[in-house]
N, C-alpha and C. Protein backbone atom coordinates (compact mmCIF):
# COMPACT_ATOMS: atom_id res chain seq x y z
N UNK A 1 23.13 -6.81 -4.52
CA UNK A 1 22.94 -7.90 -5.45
C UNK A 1 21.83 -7.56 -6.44
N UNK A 2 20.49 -7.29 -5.99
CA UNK A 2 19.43 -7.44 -6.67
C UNK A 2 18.22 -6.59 -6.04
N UNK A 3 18.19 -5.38 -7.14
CA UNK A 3 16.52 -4.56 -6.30
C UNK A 3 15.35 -5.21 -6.27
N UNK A 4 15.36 -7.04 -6.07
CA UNK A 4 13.73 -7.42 -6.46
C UNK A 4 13.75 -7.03 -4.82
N UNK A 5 12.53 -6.92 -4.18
CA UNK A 5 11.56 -6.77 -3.31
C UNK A 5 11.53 -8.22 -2.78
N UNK A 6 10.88 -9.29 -3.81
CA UNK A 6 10.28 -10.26 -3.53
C UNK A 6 10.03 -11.15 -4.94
N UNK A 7 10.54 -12.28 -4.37
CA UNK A 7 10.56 -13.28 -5.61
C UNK A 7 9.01 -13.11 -5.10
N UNK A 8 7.57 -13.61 -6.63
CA UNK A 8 6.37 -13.30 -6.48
C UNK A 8 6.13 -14.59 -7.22
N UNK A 9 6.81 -15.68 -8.00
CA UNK A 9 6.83 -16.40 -8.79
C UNK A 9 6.52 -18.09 -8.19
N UNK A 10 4.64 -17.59 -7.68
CA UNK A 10 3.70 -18.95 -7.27
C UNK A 10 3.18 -18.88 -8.49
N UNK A 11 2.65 -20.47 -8.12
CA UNK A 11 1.85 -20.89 -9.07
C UNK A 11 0.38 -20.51 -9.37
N UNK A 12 0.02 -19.97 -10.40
CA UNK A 12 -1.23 -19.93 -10.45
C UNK A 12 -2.14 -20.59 -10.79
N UNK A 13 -3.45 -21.03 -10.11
CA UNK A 13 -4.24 -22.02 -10.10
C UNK A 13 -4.98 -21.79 -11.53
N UNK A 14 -5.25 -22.79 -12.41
CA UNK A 14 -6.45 -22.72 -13.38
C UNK A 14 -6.98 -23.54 -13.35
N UNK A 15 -8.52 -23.62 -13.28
CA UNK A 15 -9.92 -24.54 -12.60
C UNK A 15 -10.11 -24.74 -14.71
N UNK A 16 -9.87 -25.97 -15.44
CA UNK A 16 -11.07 -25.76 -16.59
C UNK A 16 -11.33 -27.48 -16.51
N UNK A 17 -12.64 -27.66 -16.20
CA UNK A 17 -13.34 -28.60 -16.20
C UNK A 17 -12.65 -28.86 -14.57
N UNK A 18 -12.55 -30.46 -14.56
CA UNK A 18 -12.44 -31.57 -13.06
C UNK A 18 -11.44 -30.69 -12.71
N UNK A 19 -9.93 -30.55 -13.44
CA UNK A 19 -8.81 -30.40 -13.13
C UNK A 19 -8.53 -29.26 -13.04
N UNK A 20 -7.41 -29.01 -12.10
CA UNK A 20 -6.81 -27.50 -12.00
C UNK A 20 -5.41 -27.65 -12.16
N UNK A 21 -4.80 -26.50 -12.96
CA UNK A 21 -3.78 -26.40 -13.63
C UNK A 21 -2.86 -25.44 -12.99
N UNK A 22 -1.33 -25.42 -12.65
CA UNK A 22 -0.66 -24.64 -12.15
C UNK A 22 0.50 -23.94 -12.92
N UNK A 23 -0.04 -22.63 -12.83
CA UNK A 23 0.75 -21.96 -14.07
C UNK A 23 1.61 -21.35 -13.34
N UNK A 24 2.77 -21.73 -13.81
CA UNK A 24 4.57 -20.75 -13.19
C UNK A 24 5.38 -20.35 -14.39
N UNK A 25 6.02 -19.37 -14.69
CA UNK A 25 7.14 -18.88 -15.69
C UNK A 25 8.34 -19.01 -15.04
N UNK A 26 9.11 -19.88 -15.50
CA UNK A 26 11.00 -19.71 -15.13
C UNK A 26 11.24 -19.77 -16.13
N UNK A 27 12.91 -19.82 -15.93
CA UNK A 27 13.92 -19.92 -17.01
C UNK A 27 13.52 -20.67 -17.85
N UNK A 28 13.23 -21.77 -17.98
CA UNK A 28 13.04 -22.70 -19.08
C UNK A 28 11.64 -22.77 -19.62
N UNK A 29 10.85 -21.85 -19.09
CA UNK A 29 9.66 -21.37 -19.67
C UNK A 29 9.98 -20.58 -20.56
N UNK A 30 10.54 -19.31 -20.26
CA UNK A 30 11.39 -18.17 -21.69
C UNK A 30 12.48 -19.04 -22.22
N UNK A 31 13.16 -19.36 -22.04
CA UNK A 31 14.11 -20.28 -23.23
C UNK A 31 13.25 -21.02 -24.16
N UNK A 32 12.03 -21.91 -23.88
CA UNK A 32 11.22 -22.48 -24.75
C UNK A 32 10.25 -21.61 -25.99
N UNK A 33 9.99 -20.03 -25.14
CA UNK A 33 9.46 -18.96 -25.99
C UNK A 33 10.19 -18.63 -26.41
N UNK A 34 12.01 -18.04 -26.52
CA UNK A 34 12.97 -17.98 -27.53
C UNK A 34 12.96 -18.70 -28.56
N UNK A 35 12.81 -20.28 -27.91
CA UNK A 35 12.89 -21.09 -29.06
C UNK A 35 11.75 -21.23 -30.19
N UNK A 36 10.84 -20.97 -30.06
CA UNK A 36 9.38 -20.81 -30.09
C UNK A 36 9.26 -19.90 -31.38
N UNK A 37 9.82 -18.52 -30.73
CA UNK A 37 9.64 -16.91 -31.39
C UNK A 37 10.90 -16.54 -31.87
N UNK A 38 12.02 -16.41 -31.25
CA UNK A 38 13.04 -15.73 -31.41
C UNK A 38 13.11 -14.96 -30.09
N UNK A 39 12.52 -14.34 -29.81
CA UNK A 39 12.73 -13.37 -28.40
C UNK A 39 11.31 -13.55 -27.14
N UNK A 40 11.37 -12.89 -26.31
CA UNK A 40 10.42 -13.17 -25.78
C UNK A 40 9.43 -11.79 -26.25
N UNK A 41 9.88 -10.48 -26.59
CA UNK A 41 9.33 -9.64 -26.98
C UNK A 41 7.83 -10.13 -28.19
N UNK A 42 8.74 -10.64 -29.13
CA UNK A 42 7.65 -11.34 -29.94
C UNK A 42 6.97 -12.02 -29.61
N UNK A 43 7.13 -13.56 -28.50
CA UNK A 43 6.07 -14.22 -27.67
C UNK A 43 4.73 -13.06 -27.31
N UNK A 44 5.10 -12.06 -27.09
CA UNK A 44 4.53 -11.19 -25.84
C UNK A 44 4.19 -10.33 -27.37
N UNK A 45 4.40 -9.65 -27.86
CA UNK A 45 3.62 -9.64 -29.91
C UNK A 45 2.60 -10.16 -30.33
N UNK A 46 3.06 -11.76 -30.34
CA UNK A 46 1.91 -12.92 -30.90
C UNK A 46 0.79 -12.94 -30.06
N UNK A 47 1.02 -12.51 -28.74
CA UNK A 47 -0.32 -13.35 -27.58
C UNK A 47 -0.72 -12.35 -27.57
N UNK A 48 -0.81 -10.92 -28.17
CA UNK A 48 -1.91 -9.97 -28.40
C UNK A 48 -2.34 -9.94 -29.46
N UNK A 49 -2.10 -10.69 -30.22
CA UNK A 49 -3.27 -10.98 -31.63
C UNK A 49 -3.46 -10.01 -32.77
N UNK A 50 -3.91 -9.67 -33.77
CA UNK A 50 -3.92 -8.93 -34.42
C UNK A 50 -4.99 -8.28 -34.76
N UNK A 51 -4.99 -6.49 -35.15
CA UNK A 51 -6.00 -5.62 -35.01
C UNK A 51 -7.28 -6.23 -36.05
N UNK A 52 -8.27 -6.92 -35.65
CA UNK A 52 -9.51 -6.63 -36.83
C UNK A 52 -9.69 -5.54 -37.87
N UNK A 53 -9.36 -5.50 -39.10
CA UNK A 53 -9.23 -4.40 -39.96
C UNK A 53 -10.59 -4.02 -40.57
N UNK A 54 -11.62 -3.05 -40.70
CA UNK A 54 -13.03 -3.12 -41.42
C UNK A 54 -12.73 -2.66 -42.95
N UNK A 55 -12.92 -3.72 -43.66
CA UNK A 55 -13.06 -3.85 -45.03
C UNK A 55 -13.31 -2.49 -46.01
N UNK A 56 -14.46 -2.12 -45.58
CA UNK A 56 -15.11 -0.88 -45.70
C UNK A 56 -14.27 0.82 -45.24
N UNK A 57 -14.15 0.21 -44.32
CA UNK A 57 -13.33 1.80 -43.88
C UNK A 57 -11.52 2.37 -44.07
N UNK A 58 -11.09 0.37 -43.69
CA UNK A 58 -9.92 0.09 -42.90
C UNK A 58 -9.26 0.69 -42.27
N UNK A 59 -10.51 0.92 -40.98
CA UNK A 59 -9.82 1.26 -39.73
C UNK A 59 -9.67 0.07 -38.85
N UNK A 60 -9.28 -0.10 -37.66
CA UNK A 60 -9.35 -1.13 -37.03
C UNK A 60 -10.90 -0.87 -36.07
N UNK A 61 -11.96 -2.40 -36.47
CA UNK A 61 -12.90 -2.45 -35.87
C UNK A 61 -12.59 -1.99 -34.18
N UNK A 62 -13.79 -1.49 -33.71
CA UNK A 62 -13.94 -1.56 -32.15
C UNK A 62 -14.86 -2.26 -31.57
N UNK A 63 -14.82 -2.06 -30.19
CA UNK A 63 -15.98 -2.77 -29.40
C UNK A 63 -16.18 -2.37 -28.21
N UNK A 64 -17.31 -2.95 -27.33
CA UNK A 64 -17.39 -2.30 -26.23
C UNK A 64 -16.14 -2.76 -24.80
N UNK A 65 -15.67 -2.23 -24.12
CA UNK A 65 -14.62 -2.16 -23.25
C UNK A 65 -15.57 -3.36 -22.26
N UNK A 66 -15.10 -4.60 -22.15
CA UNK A 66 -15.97 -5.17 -20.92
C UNK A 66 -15.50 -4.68 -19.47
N UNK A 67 -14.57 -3.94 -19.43
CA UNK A 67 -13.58 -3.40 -17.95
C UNK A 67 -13.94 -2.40 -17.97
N UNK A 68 -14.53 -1.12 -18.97
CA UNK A 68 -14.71 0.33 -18.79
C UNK A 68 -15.66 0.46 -19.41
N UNK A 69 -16.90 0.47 -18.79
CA UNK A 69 -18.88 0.40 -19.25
C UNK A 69 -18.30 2.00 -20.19
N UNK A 70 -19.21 1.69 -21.39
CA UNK A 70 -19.42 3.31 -21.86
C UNK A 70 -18.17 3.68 -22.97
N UNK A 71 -16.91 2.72 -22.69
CA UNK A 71 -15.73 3.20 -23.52
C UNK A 71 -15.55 2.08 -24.72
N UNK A 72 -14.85 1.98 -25.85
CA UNK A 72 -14.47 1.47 -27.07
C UNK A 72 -13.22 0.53 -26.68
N UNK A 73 -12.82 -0.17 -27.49
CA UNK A 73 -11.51 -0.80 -27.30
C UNK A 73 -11.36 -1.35 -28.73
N UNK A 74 -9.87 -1.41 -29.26
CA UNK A 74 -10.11 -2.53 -30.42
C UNK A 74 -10.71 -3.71 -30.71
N UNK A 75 -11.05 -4.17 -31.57
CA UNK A 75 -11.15 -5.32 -31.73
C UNK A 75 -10.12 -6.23 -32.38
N UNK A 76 -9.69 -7.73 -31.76
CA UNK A 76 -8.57 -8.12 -31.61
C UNK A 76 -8.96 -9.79 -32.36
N UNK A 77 -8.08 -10.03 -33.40
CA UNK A 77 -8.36 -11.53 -33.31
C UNK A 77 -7.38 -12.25 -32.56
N UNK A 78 -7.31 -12.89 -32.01
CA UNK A 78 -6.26 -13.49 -31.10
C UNK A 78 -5.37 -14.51 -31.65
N UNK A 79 -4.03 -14.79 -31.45
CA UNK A 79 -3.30 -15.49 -31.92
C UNK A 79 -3.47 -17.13 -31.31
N UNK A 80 -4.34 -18.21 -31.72
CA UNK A 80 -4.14 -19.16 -31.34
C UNK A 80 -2.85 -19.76 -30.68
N UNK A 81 -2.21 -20.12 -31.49
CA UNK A 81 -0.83 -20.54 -31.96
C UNK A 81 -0.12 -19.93 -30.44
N UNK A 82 0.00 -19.02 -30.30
CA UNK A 82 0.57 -18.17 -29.35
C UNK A 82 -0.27 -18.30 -27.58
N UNK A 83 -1.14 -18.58 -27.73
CA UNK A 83 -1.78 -18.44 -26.15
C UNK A 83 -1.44 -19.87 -26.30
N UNK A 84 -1.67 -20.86 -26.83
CA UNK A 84 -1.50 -22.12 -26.42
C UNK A 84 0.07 -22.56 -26.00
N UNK A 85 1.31 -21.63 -26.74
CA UNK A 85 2.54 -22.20 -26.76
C UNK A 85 2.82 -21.42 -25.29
N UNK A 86 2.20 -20.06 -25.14
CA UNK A 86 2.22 -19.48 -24.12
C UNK A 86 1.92 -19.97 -22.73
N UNK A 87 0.89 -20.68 -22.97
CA UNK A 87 0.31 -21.35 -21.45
C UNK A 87 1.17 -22.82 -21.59
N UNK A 88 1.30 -23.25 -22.42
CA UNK A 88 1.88 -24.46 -22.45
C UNK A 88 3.30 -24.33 -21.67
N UNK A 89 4.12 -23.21 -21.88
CA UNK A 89 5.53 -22.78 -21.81
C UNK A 89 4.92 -22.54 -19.82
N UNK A 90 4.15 -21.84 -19.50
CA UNK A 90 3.50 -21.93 -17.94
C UNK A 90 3.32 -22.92 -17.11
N UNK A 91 2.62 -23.91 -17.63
CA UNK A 91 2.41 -25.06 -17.55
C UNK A 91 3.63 -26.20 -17.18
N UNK A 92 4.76 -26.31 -17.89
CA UNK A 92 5.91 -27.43 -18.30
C UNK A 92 6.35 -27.06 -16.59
N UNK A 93 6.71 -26.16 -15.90
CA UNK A 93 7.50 -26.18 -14.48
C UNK A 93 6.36 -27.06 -13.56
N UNK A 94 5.27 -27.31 -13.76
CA UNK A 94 4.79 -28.13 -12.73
C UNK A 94 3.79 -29.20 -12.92
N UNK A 95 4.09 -29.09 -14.54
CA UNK A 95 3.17 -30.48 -15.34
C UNK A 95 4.24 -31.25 -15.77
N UNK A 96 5.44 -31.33 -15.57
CA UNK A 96 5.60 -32.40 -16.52
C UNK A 96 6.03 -32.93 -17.83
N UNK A 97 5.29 -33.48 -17.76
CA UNK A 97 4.96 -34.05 -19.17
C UNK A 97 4.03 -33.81 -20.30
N UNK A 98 3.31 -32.51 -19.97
CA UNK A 98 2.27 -32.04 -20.52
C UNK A 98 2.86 -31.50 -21.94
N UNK A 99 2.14 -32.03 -22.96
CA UNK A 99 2.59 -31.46 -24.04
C UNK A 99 1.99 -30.94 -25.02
N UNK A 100 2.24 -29.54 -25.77
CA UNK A 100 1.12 -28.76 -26.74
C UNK A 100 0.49 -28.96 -27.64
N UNK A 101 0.13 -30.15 -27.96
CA UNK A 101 -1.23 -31.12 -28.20
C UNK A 101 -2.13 -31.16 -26.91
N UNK A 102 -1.56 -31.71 -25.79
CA UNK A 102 -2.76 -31.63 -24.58
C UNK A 102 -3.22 -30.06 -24.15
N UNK A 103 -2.34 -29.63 -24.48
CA UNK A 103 -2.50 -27.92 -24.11
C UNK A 103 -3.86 -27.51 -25.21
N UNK A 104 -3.86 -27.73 -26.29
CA UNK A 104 -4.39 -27.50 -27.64
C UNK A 104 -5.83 -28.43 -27.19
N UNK A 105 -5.82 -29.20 -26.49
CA UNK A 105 -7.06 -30.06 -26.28
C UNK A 105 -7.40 -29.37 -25.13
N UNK A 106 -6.93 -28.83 -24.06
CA UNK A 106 -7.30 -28.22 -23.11
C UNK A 106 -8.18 -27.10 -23.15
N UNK A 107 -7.66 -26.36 -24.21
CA UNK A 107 -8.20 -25.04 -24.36
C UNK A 107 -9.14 -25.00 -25.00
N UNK A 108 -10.37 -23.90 -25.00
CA UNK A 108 -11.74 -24.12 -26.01
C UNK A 108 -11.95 -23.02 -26.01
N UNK A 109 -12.73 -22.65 -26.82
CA UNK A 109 -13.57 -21.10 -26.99
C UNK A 109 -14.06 -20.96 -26.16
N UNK A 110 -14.33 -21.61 -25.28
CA UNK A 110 -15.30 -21.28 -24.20
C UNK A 110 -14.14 -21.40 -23.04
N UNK A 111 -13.31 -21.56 -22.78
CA UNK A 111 -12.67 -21.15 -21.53
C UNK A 111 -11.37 -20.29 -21.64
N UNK A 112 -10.70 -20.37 -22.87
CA UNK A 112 -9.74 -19.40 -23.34
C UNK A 112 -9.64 -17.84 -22.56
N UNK A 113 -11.30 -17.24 -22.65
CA UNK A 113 -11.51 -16.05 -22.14
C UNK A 113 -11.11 -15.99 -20.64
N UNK A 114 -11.44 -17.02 -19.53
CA UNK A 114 -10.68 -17.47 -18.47
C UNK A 114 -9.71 -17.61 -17.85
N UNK A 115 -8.77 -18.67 -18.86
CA UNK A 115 -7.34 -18.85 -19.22
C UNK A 115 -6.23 -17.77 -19.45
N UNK A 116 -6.68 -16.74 -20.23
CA UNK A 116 -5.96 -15.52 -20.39
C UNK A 116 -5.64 -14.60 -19.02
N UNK A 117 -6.58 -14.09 -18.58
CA UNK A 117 -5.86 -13.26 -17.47
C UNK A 117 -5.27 -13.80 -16.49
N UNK A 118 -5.07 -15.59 -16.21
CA UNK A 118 -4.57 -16.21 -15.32
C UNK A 118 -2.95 -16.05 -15.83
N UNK A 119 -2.87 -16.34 -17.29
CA UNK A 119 -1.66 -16.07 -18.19
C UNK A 119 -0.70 -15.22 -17.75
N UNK A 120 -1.54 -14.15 -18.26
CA UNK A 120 -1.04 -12.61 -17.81
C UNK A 120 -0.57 -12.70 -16.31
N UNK A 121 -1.22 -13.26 -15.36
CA UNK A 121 -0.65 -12.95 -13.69
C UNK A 121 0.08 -13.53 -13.95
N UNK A 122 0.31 -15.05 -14.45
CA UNK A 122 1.56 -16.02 -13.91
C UNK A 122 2.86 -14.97 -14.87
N UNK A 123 2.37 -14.63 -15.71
CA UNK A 123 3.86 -13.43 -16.01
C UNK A 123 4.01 -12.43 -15.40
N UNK A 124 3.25 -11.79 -14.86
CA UNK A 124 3.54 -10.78 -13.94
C UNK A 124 4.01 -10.97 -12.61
N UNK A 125 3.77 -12.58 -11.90
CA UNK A 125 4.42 -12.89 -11.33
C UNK A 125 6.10 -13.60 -11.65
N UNK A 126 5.95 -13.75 -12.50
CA UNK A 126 7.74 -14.34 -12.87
C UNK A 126 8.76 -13.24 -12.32
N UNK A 127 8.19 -11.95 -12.42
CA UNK A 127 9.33 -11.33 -12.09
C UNK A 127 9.70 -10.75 -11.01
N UNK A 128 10.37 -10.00 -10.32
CA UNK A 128 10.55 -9.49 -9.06
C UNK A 128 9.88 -7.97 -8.94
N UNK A 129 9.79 -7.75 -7.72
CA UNK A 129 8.79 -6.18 -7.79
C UNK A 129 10.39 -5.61 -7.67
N UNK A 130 10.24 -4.27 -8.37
CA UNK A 130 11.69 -3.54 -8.04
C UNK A 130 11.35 -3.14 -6.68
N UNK A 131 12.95 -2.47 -5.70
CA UNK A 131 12.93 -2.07 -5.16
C UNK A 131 12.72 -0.48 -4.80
N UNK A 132 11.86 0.39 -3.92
CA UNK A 132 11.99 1.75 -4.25
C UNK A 132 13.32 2.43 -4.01
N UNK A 133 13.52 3.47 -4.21
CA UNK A 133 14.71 4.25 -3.71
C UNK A 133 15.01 4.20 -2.66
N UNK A 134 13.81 4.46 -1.54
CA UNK A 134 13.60 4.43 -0.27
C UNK A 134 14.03 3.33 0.65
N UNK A 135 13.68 1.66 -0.39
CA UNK A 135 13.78 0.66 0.56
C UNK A 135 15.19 0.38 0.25
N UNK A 136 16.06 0.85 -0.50
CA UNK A 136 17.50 0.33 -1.30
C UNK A 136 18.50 0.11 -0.27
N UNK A 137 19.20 -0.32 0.28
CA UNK A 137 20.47 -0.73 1.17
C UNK A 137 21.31 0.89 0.62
């Protein structure tokens, strides 16, 4: 039938302020980013933001790596628009009624940085781990 391993697709907890938020991706999470973007490729485009360009040089600015002391990384402006429709689209399987105005009030400069890598897991959990060669029927 299917090389997933293991459906992996819990909810992930997000703590911002009193409340905690449970982020899941299904079907009607990507159908809403189709509708959104056009594909989900582009969803997954927009929520990496675009390169900081330096005026002066126009190269794309850098910065320091907060994950790798000592190394560079781009510098990125981030797509509003896109992390909010993104988490919002996470959000809808176990909120409800939550809608991207409250999502848009939820989020702040100050917890966004937070919010993001929780993002990233609840998509990395949506999908199934493949199976190896080894474990295959």
């Amino acid at each position: 039938m299917s090389n997933a391993k293991s459906i992996r697709n819990k909810p992930i907890d997000v703590k911002i302020g009193d409340e905690t938020y449970k982020i899941r991706f299904t079907l009607n999470s990507f159908i809403e980013l189709e509708d959104i973007y056009g594909s989900i490729n582009e969803a997954m485009d927009a929520l990496k933001g675009k390169p900081v360009i330096d005026k002066k040089t126009g190269k794309v600015e850098q910065m320091d790596d907060p994950d790798n002391k000592g190394k560079k990384m781009d510098k990125v402006m981030p797509n509003f628009k896109a992390v909010r429709d993104i988490f919002w689209t996470g959000l809808i399987a176990e909120h409800k009624d939550i809608t991207k105005e409250d999502v848009g009030n939820i989020l702040t400069m100050e917890n966004i940085t937070e919010v993001m890598p929780k993002i990233n897991e609840a998509l990395l959990n949506a999908f199934p781990e493949k199976v190896g060669e080894d474990e295959k029927n």
